[in-house]
N, C-alpha and C. Protein backbone atom coordinates (compact mmCIF):
# COMPACT_ATOMS: atom_id res chain seq x y z
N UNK A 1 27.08 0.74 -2.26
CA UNK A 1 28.34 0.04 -2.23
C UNK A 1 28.99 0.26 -0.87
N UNK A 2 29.66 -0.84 -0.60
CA UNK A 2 30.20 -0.75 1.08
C UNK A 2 31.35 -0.30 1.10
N UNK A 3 31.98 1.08 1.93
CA UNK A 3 33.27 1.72 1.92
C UNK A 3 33.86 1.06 3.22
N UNK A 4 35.32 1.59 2.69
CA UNK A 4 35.97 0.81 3.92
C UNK A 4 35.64 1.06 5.43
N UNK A 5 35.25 0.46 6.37
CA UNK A 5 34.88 0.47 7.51
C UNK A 5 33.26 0.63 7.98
N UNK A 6 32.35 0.58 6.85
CA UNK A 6 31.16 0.23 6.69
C UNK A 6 31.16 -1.35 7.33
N UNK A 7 29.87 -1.71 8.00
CA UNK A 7 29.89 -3.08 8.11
C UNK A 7 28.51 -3.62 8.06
N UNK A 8 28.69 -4.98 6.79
CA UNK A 8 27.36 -5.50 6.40
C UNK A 8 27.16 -6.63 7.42
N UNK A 9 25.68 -7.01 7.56
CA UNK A 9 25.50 -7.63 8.43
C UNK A 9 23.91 -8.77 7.79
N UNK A 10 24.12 -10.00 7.73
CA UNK A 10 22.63 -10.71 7.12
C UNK A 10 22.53 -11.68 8.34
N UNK A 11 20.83 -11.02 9.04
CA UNK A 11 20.53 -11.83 10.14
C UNK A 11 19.22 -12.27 9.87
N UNK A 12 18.54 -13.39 10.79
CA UNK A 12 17.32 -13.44 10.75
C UNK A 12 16.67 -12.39 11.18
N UNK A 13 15.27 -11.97 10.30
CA UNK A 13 14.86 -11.00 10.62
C UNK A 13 13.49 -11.82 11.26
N UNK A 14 13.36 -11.37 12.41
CA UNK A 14 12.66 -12.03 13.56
C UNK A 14 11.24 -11.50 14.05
N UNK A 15 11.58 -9.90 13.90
CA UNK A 15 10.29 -8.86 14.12
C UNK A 15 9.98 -8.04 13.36
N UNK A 16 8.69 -7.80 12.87
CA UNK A 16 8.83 -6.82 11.81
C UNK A 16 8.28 -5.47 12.41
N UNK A 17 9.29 -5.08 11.54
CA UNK A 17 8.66 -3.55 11.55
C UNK A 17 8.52 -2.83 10.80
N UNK A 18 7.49 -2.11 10.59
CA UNK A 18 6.60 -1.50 9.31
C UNK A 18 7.56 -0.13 8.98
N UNK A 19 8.17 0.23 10.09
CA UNK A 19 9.08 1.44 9.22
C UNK A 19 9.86 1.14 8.53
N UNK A 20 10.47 -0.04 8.90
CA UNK A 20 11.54 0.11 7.74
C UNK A 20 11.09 -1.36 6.63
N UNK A 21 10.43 -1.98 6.99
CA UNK A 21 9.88 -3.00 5.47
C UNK A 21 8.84 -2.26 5.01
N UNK A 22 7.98 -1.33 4.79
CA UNK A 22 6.71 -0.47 3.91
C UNK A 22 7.81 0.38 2.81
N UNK A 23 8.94 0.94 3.48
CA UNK A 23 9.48 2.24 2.36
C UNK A 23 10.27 0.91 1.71
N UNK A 24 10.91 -0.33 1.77
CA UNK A 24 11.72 -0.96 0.85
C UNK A 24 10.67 -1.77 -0.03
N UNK A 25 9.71 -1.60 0.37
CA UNK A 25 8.73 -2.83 -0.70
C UNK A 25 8.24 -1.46 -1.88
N UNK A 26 7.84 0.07 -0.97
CA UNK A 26 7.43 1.22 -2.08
C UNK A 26 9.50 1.42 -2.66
N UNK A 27 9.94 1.13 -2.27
CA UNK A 27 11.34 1.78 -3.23
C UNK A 27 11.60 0.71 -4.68
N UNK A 28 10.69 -0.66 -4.05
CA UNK A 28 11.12 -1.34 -5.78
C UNK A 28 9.45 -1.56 -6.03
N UNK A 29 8.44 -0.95 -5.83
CA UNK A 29 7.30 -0.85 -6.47
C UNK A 29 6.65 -1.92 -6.54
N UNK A 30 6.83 -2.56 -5.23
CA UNK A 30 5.75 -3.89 -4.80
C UNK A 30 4.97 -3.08 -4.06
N UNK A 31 3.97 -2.18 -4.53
CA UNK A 31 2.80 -1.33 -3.87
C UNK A 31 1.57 -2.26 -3.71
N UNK A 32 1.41 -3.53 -4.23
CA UNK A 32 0.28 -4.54 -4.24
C UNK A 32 0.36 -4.33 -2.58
N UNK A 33 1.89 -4.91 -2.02
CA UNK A 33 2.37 -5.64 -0.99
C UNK A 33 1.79 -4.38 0.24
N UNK A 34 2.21 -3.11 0.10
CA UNK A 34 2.23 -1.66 0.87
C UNK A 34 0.60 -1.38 1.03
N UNK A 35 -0.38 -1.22 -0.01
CA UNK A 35 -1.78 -1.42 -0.32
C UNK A 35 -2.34 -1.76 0.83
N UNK A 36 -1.87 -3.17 1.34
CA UNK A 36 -2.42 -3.82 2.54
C UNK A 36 -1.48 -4.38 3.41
N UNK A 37 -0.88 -3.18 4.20
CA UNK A 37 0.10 -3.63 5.17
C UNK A 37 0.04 -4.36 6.21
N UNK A 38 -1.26 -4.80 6.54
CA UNK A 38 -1.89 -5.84 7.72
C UNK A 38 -1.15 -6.76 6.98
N UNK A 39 -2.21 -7.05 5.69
CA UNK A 39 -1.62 -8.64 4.94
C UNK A 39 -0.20 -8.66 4.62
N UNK A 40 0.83 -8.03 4.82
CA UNK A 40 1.86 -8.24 4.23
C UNK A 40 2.45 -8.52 5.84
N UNK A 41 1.80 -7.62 6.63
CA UNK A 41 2.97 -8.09 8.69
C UNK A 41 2.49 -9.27 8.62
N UNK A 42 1.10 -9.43 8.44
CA UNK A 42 0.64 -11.31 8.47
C UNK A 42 1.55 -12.39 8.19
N UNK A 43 1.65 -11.78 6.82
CA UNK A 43 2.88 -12.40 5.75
C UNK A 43 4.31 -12.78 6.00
N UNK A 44 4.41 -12.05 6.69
CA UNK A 44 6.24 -11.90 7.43
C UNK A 44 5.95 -12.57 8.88
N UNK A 45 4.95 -12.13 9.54
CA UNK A 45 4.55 -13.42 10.67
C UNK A 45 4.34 -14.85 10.47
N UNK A 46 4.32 -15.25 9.25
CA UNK A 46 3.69 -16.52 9.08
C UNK A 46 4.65 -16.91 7.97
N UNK A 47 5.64 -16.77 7.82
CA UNK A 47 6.98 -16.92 6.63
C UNK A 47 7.75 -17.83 7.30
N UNK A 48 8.20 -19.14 6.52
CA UNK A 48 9.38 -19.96 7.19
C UNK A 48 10.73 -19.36 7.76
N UNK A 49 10.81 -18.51 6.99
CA UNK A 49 12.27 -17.77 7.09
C UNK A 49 12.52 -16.07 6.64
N UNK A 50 12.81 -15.32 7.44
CA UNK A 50 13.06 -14.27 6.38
C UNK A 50 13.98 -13.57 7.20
N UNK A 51 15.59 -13.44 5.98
CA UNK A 51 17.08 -12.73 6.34
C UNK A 51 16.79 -11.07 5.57
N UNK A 52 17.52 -10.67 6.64
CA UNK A 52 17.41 -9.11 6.65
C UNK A 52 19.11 -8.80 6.23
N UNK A 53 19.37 -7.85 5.24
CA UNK A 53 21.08 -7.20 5.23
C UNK A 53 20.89 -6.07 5.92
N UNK A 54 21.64 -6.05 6.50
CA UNK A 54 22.26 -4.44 7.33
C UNK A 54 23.58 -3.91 7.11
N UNK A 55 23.40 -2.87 7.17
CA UNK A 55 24.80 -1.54 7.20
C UNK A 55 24.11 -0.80 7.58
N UNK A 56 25.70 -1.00 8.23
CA UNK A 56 25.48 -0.17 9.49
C UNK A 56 24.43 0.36 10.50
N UNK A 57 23.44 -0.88 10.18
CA UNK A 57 21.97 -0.56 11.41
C UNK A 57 20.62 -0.19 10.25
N UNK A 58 21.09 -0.05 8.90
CA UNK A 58 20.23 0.22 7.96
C UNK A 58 19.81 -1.11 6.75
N UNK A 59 18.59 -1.22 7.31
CA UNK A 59 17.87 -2.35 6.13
C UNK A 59 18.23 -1.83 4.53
N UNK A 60 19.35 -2.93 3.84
CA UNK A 60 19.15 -2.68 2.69
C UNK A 60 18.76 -3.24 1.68
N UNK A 61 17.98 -5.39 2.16
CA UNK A 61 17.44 -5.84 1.45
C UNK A 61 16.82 -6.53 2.39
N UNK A 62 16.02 -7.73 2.39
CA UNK A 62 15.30 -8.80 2.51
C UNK A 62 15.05 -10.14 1.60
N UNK A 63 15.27 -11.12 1.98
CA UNK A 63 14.92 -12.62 1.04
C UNK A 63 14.01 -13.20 2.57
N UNK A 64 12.55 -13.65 1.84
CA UNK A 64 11.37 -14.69 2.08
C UNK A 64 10.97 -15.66 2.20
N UNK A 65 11.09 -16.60 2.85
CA UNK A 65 10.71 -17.86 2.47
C UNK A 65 9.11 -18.19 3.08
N UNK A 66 8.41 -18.83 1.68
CA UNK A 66 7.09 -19.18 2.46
C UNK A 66 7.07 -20.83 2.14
N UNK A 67 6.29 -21.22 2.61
CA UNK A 67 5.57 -22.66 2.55
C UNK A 67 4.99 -24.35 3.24
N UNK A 68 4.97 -24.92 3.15
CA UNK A 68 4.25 -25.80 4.16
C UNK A 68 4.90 -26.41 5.38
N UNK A 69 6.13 -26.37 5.49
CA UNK A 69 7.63 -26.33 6.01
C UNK A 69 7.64 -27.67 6.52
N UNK A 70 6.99 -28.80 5.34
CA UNK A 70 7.47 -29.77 5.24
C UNK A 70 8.55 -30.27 3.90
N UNK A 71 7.75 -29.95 3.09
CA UNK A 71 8.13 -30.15 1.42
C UNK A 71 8.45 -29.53 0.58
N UNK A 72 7.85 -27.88 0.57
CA UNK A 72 7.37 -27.28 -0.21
C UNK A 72 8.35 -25.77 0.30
N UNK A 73 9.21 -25.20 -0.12
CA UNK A 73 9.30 -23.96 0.07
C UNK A 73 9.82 -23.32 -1.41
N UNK A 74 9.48 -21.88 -0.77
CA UNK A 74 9.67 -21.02 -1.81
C UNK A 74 9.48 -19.64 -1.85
N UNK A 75 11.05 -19.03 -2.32
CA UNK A 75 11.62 -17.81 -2.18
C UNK A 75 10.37 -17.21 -2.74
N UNK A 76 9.40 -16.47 -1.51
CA UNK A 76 8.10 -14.88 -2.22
C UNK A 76 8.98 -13.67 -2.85
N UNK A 77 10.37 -13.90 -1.63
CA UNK A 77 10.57 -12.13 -2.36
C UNK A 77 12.19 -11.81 -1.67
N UNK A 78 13.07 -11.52 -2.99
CA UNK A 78 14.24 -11.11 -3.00
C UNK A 78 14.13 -9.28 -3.05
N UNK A 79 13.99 -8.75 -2.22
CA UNK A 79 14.15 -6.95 -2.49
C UNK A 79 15.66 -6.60 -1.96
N UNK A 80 15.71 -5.34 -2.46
CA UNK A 80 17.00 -4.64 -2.34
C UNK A 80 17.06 -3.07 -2.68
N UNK A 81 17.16 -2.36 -1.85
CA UNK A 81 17.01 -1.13 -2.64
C UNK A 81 18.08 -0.96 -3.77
N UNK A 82 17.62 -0.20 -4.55
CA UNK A 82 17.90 0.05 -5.98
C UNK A 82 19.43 0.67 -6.00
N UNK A 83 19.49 1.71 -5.07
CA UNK A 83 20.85 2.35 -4.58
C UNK A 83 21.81 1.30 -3.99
């Protein structure tokens, strides 16, 4: 929960990085996704869209978009840590 002078922030998330998207996919037990972390940076490289939340400089969710990015899209993955 955000206290006063905390500040949230939802940007495109543009680059990935395995430190901090591997521990939020193992904190809600998408371990399929962690299993094969090549295929999942692939995954986030090759995604129409994907918004990152921040506080204060700390990833606390992610939303996905995949698909033919003519016709066809569709939310892969809403995470959030649990806290």
């Amino acid at each position: 929960m955000a206290e006063s002078g905390d500040e949230m922030e939802i940007k495109e998330y543009t680059e990935y990085r395995a430190e901090e998207i591997l521990p939020l996919y193992t904190a809600v037990s998408r371990t399929a996704y962690t299993e094969n972390a090549a295929a999942l940076e692939q995954g986030y490289r090759h995604s129409l869209l994907v918004l990152a939340v921040y506080e204060n400089g700390k990833l606390l969710g992610v939303v996905r978009a995949v698909g033919d990015g003519f016709t066809v899209v569709l939310v892969q993955d809403i995470l959030v840590y649990p806290e």
